[in-house]
C-alpha atoms as a PDB file:
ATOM      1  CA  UNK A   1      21.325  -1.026 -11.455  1.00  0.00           C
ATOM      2  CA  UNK A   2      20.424   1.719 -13.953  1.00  0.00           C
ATOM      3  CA  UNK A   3      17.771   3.663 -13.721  1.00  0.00           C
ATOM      4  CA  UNK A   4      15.266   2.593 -16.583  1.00  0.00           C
ATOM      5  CA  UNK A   5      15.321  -0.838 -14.832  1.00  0.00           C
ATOM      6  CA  UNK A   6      15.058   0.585 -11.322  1.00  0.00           C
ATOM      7  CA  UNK A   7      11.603   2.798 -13.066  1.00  0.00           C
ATOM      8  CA  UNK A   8      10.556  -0.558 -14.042  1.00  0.00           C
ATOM      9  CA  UNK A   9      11.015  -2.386 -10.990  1.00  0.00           C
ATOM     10  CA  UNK A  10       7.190  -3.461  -9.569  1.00  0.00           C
ATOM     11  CA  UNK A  11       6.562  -3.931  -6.034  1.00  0.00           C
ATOM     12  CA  UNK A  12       2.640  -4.123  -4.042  1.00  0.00           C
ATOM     13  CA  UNK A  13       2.041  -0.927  -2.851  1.00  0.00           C
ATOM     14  CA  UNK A  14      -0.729  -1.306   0.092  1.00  0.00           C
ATOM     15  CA  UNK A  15      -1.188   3.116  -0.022  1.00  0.00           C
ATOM     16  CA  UNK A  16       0.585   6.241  -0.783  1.00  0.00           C
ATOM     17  CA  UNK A  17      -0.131   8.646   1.996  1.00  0.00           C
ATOM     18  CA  UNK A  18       0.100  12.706   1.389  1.00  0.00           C
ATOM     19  CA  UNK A  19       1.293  15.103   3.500  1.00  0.00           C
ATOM     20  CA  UNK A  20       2.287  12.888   6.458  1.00  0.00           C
ATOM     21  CA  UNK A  21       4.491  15.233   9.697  1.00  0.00           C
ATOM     22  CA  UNK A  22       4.920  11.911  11.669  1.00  0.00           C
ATOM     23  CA  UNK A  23       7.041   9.714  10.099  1.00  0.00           C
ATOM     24  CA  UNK A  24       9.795  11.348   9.231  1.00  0.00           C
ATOM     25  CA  UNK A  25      11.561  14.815   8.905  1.00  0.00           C
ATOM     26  CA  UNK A  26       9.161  17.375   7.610  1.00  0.00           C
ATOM     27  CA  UNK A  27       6.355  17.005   5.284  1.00  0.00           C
ATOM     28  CA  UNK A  28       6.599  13.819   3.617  1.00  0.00           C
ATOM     29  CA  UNK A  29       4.562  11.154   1.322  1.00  0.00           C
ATOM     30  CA  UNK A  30       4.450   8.012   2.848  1.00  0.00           C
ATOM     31  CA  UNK A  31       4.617   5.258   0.697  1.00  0.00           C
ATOM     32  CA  UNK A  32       2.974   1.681   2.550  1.00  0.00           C
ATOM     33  CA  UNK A  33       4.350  -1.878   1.138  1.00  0.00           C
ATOM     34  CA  UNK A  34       2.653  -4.580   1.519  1.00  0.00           C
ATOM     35  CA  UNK A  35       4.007  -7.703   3.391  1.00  0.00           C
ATOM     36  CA  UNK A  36       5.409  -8.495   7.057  1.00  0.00           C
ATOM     37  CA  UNK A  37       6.993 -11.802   8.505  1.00  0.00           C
ATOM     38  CA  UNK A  38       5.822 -10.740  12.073  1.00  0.00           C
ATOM     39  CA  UNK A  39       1.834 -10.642  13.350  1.00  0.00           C
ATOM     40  CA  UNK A  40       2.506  -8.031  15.772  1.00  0.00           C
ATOM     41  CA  UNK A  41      -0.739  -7.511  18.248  1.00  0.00           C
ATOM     42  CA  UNK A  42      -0.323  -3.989  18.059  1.00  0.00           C
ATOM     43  CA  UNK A  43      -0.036  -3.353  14.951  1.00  0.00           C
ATOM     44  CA  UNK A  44      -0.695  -0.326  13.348  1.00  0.00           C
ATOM     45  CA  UNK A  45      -1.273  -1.067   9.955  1.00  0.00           C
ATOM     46  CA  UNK A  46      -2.987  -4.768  10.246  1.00  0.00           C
ATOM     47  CA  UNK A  47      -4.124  -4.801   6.280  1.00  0.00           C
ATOM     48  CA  UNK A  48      -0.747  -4.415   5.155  1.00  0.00           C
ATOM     49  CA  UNK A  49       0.477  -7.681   6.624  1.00  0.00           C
ATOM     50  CA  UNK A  50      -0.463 -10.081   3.700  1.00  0.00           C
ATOM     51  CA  UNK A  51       2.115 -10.754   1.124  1.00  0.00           C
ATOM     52  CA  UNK A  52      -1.035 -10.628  -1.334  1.00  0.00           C
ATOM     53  CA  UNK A  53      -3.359  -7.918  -2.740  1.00  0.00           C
ATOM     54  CA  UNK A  54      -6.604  -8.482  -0.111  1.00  0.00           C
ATOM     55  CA  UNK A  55     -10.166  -7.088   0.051  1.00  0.00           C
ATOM     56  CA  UNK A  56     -11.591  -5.141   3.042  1.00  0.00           C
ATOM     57  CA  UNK A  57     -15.035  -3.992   2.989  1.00  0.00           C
ATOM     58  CA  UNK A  58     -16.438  -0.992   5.226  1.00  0.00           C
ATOM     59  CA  UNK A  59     -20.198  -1.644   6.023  1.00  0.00           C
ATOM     60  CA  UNK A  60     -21.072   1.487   7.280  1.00  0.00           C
ATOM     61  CA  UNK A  61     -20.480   2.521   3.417  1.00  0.00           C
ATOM     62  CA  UNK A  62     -22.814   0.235   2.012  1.00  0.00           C
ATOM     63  CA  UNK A  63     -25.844   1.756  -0.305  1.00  0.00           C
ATOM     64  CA  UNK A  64     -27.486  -1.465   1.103  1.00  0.00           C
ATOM     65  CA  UNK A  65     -29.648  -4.638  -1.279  1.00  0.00           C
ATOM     66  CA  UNK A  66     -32.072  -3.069  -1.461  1.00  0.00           C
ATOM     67  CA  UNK A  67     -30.869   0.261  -3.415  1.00  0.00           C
ATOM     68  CA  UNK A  68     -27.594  -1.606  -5.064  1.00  0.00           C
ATOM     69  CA  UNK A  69     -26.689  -5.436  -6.437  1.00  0.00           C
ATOM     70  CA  UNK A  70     -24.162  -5.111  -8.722  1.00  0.00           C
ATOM     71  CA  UNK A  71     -21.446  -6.482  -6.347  1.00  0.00           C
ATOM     72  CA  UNK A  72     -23.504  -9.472  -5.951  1.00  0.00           C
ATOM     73  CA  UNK A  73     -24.219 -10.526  -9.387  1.00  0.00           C
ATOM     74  CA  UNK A  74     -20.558 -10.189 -10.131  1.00  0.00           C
ATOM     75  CA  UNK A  75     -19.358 -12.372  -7.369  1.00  0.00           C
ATOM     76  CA  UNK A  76     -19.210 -16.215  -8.322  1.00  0.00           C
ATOM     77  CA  UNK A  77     -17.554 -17.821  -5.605  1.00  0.00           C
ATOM     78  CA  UNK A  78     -20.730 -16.991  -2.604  1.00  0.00           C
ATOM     79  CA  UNK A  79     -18.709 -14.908  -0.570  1.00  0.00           C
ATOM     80  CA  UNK A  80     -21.481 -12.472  -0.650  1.00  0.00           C
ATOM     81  CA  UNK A  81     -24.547 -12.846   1.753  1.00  0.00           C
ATOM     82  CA  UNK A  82     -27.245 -10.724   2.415  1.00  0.00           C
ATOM     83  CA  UNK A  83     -26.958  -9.586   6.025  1.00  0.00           C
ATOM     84  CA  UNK A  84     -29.857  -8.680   8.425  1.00  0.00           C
ATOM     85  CA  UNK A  85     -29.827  -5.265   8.399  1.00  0.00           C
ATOM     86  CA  UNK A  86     -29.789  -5.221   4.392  1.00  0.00           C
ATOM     87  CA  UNK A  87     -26.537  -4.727   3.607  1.00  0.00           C
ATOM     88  CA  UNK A  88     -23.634  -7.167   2.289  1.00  0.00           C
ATOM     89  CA  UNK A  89     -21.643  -9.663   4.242  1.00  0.00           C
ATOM     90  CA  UNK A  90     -18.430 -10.723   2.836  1.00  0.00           C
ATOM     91  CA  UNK A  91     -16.694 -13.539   4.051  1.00  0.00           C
ATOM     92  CA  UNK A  92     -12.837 -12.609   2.922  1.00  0.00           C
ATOM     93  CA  UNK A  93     -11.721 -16.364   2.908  1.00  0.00           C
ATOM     94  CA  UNK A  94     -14.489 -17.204  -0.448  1.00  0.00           C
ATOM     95  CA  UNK A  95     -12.985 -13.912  -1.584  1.00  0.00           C
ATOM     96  CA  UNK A  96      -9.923 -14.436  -1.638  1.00  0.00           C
ATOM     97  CA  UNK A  97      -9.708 -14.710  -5.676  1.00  0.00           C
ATOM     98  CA  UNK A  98     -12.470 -11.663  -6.267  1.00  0.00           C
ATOM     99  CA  UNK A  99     -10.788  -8.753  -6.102  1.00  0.00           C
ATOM    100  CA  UNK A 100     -12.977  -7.844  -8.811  1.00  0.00           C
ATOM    101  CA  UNK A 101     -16.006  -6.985  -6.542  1.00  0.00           C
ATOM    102  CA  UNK A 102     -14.490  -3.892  -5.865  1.00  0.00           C
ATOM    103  CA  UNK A 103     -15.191  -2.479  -9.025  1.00  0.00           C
ATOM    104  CA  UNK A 104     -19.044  -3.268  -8.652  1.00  0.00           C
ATOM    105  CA  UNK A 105     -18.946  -1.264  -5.507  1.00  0.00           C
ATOM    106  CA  UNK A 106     -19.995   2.514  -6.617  1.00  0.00           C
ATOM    107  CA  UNK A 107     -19.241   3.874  -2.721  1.00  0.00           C
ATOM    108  CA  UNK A 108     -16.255   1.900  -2.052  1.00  0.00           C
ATOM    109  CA  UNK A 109     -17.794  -0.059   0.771  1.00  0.00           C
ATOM    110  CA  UNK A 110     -15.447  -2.836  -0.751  1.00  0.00           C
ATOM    111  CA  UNK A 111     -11.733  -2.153  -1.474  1.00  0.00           C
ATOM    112  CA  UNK A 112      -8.889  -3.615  -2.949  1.00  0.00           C
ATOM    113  CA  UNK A 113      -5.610  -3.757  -0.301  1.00  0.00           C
ATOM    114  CA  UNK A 114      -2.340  -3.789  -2.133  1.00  0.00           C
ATOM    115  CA  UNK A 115      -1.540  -2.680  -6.013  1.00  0.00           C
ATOM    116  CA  UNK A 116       1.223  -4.031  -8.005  1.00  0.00           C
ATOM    117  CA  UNK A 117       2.772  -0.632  -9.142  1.00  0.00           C
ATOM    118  CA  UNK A 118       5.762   0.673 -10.212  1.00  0.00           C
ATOM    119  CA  UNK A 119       8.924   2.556  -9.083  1.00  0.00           C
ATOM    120  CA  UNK A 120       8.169   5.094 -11.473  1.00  0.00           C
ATOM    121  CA  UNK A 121       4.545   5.408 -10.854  1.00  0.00           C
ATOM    122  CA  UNK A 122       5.220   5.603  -7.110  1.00  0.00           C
ATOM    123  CA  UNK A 123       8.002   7.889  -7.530  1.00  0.00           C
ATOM    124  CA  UNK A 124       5.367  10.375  -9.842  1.00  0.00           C
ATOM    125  CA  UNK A 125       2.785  10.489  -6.789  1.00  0.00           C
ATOM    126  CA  UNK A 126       5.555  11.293  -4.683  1.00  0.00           C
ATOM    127  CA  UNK A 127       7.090  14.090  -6.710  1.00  0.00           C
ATOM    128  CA  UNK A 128       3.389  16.121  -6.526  1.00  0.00           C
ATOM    129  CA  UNK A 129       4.766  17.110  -3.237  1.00  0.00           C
ATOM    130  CA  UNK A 130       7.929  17.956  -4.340  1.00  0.00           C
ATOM    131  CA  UNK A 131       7.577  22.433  -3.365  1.00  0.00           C
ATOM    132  CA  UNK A 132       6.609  20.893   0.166  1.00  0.00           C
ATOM    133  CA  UNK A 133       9.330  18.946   0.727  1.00  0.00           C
ATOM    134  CA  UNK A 134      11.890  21.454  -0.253  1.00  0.00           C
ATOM    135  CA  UNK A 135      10.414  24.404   2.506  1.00  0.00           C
ATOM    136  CA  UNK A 136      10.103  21.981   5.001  1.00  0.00           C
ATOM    137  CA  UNK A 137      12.736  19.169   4.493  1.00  0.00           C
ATOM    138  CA  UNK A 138      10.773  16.567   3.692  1.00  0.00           C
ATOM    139  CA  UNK A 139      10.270  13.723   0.959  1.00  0.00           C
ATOM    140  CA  UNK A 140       9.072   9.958   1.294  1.00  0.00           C
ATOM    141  CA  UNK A 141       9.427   7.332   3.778  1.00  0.00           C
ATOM    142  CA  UNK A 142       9.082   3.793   2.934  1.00  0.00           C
ATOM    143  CA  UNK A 143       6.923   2.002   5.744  1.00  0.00           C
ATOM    144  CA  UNK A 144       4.300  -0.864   5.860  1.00  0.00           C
ATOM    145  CA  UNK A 145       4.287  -4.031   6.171  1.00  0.00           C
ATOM    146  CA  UNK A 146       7.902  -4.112   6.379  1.00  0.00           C
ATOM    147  CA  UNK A 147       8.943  -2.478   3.305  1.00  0.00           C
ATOM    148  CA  UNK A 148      12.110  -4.527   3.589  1.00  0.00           C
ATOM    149  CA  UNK A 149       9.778  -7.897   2.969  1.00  0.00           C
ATOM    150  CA  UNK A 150      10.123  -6.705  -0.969  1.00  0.00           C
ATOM    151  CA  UNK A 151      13.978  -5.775  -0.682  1.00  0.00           C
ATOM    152  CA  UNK A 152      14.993  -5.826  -4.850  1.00  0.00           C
ATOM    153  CA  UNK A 153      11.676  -3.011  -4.818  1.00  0.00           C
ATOM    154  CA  UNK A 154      12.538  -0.946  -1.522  1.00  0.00           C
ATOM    155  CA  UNK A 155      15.918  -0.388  -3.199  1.00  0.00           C
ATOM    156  CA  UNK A 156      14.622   0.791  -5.997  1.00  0.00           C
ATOM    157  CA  UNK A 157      12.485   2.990  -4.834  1.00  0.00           C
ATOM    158  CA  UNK A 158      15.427   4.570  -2.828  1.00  0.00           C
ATOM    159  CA  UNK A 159      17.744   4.516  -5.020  1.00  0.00           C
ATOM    160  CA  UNK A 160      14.827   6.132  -8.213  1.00  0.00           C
ATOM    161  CA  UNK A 161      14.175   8.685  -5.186  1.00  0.00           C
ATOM    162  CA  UNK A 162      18.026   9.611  -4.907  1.00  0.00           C
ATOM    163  CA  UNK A 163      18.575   9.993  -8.762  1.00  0.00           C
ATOM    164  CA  UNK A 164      15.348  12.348  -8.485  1.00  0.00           C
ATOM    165  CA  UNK A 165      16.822  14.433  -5.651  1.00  0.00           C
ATOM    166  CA  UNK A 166      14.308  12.863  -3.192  1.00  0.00           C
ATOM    167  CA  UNK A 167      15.143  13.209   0.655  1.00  0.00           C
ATOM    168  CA  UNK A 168      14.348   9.297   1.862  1.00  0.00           C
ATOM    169  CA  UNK A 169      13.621   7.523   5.233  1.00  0.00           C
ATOM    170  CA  UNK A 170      12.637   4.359   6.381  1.00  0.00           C
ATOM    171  CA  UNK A 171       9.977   2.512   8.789  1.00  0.00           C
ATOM    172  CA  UNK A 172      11.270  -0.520   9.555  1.00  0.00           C
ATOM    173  CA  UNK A 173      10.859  -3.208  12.367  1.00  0.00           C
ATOM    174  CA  UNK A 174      14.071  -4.865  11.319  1.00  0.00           C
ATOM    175  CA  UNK A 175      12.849  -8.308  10.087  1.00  0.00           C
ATOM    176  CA  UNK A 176      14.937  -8.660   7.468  1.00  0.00           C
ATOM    177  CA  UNK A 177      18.817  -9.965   6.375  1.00  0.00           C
ATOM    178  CA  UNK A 178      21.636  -7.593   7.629  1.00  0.00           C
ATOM    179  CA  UNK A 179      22.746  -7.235   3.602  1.00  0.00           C
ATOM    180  CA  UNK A 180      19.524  -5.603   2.787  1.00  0.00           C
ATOM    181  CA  UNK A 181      19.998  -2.942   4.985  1.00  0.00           C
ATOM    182  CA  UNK A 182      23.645  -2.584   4.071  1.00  0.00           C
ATOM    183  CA  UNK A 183      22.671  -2.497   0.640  1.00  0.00           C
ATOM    184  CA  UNK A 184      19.562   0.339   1.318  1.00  0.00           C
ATOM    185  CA  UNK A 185      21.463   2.722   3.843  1.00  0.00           C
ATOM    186  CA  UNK A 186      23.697   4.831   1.107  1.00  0.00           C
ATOM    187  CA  UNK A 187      19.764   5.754  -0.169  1.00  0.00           C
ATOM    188  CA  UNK A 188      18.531   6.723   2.993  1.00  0.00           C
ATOM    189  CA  UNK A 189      18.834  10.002   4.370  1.00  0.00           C
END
């Protein structure tokens, strides 16, 4: 595939983690897809499970109802209730289709999980870290989810980071066709 299409190529991103020494030779940028066929119990990354862009809401960040509404007044479907110690209660089931609220939030206390994004715009966080992962040999590692539960855009991504010189690896639980991997491995480091 050439590389204009490969730039192109969207995927949902659940987070791009910086300067990550666990996952991977070196210092790396760890880029989280969202989507898993399994439900593992243990789990490490829960919120990146869904095949969807999700909400997630952090109480303890919460200016509280009786200092902030906004959220509130912008949600129409009554997923929002006023809990009893005067801050927000979200039912994630109503909110399903209002993953607008999270602009109304000014601390964040509500958050949008998973971002349609592309290879290139992936690839251009990555490359911030680029003097890092020369000294240290480094460079991204695909995880998630299982990044292989959006195969055309993990390939991309590997194959945009091997046209840009980028060292790759891959977090994987292995839930995915035999050709996929066949296809990914000349990308991977």
């Amino acid at each position: 595939m050439s590389s204009l299409l490969d730039k192109k190529q969207t995927g949902l991103v659940f987070s791009v983690q910086k300067y990550s020494v666990h996952d991977g030779p070196g210092i790396r940028t760890l880029v989280f897809l969202k989507g898993c066929p399994l439900r593992c119990a243990w789990c490490s990354n829960p919120e990146s499970q869904n095949f969807q862009s999700e909400l997630a809401y952090n109480r303890n960040k919460c200016l509280g109802i009786d200092k902030y509404t906004r959220c509130v007044d912008h949600c129409s479907s009554g997923a929002i209730t006023f809990g009893e110690d005067e801050k927000i209660d979200l039912d994630h089931d109503l909110a399903r289709n209002e993953l607008h609220l999270a602009t109304a939030c000014p601390n964040d206390a509500i958050i949008v999980y998973g971002e349609e994004q592309t290879v290139d715009k992936v690839l251009k966080r990555v490359e911030e870290d680029e003097m890092f992962y020369a000294r240290s040999g480094g460079g991204m590692t695909l995880s998630g989810g299982e990044p292989f539960a959006q195969p055309d855009y993990a390939l991309a991504l590997l194959r945009e980071a091997r046209r840009r010189h980028i060292n790759t690896a891959v977090e994987t639980c292995g839930a995915t066709a035999w050709e996929t991997f066949e296809e990914c491995l000349p990308y991977v480091n």
